[in-house]
N, C-alpha and C. Protein backbone atom coordinates (compact mmCIF):
# COMPACT_ATOMS: atom_id res chain seq x y z
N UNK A 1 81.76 149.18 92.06
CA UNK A 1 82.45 148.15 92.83
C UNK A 1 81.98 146.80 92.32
N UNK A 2 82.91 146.00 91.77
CA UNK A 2 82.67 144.80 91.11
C UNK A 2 82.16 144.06 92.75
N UNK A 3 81.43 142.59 92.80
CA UNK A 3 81.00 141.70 93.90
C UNK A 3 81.87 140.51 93.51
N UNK A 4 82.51 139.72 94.01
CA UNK A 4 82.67 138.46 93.86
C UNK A 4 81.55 137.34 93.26
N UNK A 5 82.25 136.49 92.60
CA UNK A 5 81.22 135.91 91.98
C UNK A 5 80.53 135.06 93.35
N UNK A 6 81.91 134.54 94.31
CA UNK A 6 81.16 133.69 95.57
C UNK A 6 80.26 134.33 96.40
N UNK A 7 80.59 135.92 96.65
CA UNK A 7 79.52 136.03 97.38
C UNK A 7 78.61 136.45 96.64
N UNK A 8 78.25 136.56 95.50
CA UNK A 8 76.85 137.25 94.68
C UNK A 8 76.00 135.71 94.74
N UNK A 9 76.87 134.27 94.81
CA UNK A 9 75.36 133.21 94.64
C UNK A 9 75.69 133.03 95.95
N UNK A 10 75.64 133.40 96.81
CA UNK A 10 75.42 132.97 98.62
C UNK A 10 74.64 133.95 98.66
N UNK A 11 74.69 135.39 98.39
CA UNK A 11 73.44 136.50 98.75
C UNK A 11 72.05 136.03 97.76
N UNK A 12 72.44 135.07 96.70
CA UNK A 12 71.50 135.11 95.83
C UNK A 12 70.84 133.73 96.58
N UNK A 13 71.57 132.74 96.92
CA UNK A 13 70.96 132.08 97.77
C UNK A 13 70.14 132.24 98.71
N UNK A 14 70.64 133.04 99.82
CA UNK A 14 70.39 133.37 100.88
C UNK A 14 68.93 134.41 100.52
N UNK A 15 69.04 135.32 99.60
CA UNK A 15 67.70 136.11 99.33
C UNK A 15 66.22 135.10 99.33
N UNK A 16 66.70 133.99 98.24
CA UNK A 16 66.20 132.75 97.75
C UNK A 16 65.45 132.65 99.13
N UNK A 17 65.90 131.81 99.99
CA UNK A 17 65.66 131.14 101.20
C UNK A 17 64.74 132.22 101.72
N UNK A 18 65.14 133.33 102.24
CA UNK A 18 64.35 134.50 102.46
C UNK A 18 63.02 134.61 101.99
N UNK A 19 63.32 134.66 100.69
CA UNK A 19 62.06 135.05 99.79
C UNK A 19 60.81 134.07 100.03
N UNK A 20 61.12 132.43 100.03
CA UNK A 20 60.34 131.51 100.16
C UNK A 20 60.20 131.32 102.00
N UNK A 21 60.80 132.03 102.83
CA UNK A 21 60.25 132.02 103.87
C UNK A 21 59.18 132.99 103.88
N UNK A 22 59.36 133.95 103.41
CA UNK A 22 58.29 135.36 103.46
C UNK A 22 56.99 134.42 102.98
N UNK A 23 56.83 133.89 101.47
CA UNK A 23 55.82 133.27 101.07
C UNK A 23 55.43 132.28 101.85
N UNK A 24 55.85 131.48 102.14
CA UNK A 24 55.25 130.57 103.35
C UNK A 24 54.58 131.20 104.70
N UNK A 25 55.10 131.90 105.06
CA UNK A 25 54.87 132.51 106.12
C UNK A 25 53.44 133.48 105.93
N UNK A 26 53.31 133.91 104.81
CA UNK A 26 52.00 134.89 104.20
C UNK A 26 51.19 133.77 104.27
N UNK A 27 51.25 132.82 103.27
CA UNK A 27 50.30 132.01 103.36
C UNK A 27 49.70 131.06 104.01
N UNK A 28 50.49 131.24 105.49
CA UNK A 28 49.60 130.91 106.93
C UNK A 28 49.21 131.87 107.54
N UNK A 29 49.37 133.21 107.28
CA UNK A 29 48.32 134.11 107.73
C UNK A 29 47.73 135.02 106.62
N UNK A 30 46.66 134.12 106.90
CA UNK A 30 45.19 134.95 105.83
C UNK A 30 44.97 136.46 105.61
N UNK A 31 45.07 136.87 107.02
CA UNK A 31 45.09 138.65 106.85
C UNK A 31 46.28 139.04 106.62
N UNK A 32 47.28 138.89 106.68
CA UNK A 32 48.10 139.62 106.10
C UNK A 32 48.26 139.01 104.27
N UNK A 33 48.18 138.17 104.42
CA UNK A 33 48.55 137.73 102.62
C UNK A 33 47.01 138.39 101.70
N UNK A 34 45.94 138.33 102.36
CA UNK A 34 44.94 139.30 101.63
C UNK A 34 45.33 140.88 101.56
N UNK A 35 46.24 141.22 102.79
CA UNK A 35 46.23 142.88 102.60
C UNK A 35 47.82 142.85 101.52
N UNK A 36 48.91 141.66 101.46
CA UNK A 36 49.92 141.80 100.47
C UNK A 36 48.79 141.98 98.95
N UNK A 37 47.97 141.43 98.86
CA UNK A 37 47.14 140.93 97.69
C UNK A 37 46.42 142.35 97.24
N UNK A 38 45.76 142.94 98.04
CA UNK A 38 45.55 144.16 98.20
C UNK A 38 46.86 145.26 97.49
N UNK A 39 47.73 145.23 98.27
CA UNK A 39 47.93 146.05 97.72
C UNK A 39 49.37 145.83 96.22
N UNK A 40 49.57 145.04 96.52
CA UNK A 40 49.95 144.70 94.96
C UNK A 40 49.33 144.70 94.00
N UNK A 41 48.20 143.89 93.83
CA UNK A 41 47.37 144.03 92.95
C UNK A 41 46.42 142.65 92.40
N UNK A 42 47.59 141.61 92.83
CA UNK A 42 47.63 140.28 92.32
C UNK A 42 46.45 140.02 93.22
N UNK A 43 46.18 138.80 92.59
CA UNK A 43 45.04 137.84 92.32
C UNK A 43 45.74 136.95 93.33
N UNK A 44 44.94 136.08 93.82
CA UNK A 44 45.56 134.83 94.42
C UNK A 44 45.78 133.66 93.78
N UNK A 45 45.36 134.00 92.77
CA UNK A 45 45.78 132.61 91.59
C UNK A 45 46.77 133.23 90.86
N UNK A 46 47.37 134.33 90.93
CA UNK A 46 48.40 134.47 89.98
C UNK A 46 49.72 133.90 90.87
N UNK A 47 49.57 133.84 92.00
CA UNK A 47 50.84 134.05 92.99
C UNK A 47 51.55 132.99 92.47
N UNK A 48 51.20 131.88 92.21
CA UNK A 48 52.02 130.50 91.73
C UNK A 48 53.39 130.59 90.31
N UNK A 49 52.83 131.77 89.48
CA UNK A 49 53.30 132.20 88.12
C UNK A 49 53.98 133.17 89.10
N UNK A 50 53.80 134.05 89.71
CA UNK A 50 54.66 135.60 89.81
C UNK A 50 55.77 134.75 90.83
N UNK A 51 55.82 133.93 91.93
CA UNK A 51 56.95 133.28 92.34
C UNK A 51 57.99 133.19 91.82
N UNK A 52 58.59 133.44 90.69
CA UNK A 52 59.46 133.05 89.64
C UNK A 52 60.16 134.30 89.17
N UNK A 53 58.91 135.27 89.81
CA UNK A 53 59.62 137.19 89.16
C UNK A 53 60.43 137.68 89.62
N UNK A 54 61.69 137.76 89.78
CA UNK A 54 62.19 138.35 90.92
C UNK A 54 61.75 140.10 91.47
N UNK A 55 61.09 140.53 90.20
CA UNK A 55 60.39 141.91 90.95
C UNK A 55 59.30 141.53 92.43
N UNK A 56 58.29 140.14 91.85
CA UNK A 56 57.56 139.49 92.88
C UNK A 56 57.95 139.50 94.32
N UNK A 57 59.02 138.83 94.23
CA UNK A 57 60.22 138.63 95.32
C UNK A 57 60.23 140.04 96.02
N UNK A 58 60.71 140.82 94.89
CA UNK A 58 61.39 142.28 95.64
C UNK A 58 60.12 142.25 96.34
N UNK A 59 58.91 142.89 95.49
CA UNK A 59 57.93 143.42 96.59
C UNK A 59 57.28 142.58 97.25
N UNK A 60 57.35 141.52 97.40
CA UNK A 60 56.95 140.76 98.62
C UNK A 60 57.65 141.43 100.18
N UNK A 61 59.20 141.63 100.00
CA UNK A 61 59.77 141.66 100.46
C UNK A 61 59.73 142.76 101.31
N UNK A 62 59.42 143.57 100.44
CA UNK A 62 59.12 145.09 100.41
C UNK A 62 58.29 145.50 101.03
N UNK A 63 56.93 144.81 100.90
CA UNK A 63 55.49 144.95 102.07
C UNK A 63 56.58 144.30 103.71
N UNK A 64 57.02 143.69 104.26
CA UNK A 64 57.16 143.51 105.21
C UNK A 64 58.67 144.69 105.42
N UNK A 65 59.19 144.94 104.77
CA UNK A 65 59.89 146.39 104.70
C UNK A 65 59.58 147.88 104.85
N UNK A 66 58.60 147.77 104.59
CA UNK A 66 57.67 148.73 104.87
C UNK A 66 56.91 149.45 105.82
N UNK A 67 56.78 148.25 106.79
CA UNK A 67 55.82 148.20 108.07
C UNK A 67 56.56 147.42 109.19
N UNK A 68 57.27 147.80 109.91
CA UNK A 68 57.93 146.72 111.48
C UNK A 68 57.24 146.30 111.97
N UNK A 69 55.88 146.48 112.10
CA UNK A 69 55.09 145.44 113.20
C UNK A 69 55.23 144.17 112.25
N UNK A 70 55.01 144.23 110.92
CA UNK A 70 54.60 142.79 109.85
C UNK A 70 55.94 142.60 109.84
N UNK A 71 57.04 143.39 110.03
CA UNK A 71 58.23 142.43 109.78
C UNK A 71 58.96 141.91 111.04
N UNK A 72 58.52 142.26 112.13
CA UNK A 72 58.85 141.78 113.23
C UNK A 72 57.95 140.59 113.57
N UNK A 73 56.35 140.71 113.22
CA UNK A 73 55.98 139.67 113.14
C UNK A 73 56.40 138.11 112.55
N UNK A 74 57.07 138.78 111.32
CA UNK A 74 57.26 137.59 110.40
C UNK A 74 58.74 137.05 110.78
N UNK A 75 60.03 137.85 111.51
CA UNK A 75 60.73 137.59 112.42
C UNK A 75 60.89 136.61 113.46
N UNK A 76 59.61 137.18 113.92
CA UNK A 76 59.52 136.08 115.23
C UNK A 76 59.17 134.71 115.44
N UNK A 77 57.84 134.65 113.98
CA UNK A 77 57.04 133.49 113.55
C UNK A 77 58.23 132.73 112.46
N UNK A 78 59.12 133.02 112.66
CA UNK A 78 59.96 132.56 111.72
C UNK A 78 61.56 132.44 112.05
N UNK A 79 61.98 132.66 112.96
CA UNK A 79 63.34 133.05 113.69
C UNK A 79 64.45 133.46 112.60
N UNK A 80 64.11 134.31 111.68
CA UNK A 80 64.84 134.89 110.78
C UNK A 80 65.24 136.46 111.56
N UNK A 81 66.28 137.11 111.38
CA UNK A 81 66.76 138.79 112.03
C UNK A 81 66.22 139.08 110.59
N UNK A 82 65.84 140.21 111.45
CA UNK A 82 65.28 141.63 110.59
C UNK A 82 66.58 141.74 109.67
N UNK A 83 68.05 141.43 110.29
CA UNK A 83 69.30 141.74 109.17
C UNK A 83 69.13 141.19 108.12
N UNK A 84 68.53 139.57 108.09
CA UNK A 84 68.36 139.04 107.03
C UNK A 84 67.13 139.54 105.79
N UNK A 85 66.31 139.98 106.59
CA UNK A 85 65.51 140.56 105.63
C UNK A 85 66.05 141.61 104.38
N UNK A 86 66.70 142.37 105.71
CA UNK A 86 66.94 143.50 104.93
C UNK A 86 68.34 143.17 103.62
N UNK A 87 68.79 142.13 104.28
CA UNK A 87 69.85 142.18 103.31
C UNK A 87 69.16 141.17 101.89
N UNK A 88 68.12 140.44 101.97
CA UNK A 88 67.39 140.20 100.85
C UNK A 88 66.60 141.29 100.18
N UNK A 89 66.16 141.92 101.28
CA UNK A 89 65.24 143.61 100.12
C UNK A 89 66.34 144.67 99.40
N UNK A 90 67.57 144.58 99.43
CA UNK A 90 69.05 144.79 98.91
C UNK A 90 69.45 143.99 98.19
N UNK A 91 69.22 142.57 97.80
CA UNK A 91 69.78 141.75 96.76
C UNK A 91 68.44 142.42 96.04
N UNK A 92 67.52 141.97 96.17
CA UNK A 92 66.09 142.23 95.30
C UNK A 92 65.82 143.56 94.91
N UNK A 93 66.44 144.74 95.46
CA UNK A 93 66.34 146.18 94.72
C UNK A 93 67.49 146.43 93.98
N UNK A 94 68.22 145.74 94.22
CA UNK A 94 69.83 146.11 93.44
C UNK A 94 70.26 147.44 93.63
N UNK A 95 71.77 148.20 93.56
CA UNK A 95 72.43 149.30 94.07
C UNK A 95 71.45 150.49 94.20
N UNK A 96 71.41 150.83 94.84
CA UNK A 96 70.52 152.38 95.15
C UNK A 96 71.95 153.32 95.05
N UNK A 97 71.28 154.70 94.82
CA UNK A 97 72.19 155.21 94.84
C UNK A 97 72.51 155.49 95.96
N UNK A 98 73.95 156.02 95.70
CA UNK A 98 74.84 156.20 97.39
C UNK A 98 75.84 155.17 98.33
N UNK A 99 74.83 153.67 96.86
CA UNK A 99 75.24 152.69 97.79
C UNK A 99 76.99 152.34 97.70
N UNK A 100 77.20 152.85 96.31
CA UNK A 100 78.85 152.86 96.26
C UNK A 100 78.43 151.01 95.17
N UNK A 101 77.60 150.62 94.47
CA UNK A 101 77.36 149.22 94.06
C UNK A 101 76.93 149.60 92.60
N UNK A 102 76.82 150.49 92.12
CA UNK A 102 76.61 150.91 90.54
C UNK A 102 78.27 150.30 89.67
């Protein structure tokens, strides 16, 4: 299924916005952005360079995908819907199968 080109840069936008809310939002809380750090792998000095990855992105995205208490947290501290999340951890994984988007 081809996407429109209009809506592929509004989801790509909209992921965008997403993505840099997630990072902001980590990096006012210390324990959770040490346990993202954890388990990614990254350094806290790399984070400035990997911003730019969109794999970065994905799994940023992905740790609060993972776990509903951290993504409801980051929900609430943030007045973003869980819809929006999810529909950025879907721009950032690209078609899965099944999805009918290959």
């Amino acid at each position: 299924m081809r996407r429109e080109p209009t809506k592929t840069n509004t989801s790509a936008a909209n992921a965008e916005e997403t993505a840099a809310a997630v990072l902001g939002w980590l990096a006012n809380e210390p324990e959770m952005l040490g346990r993202f750090l954890a388990l990614s792998g990254l350094q806290a000095n790399q984070m400035r360079n990997a911003v730019n990855d969109p794999g970065f992105l994905a799994g940023m995205i992905d740790f609060l995908m993972g776990h509903e208490p951290t993504l409801l947290a980051f929900c609430e501290a943030t007045d973003i819907k869980p819809e929006t999340v999810a529909a950025a951890w879907q721009y950032y994984a690209g078609p899965q199968p099944g999805s009918g988007d290959y």
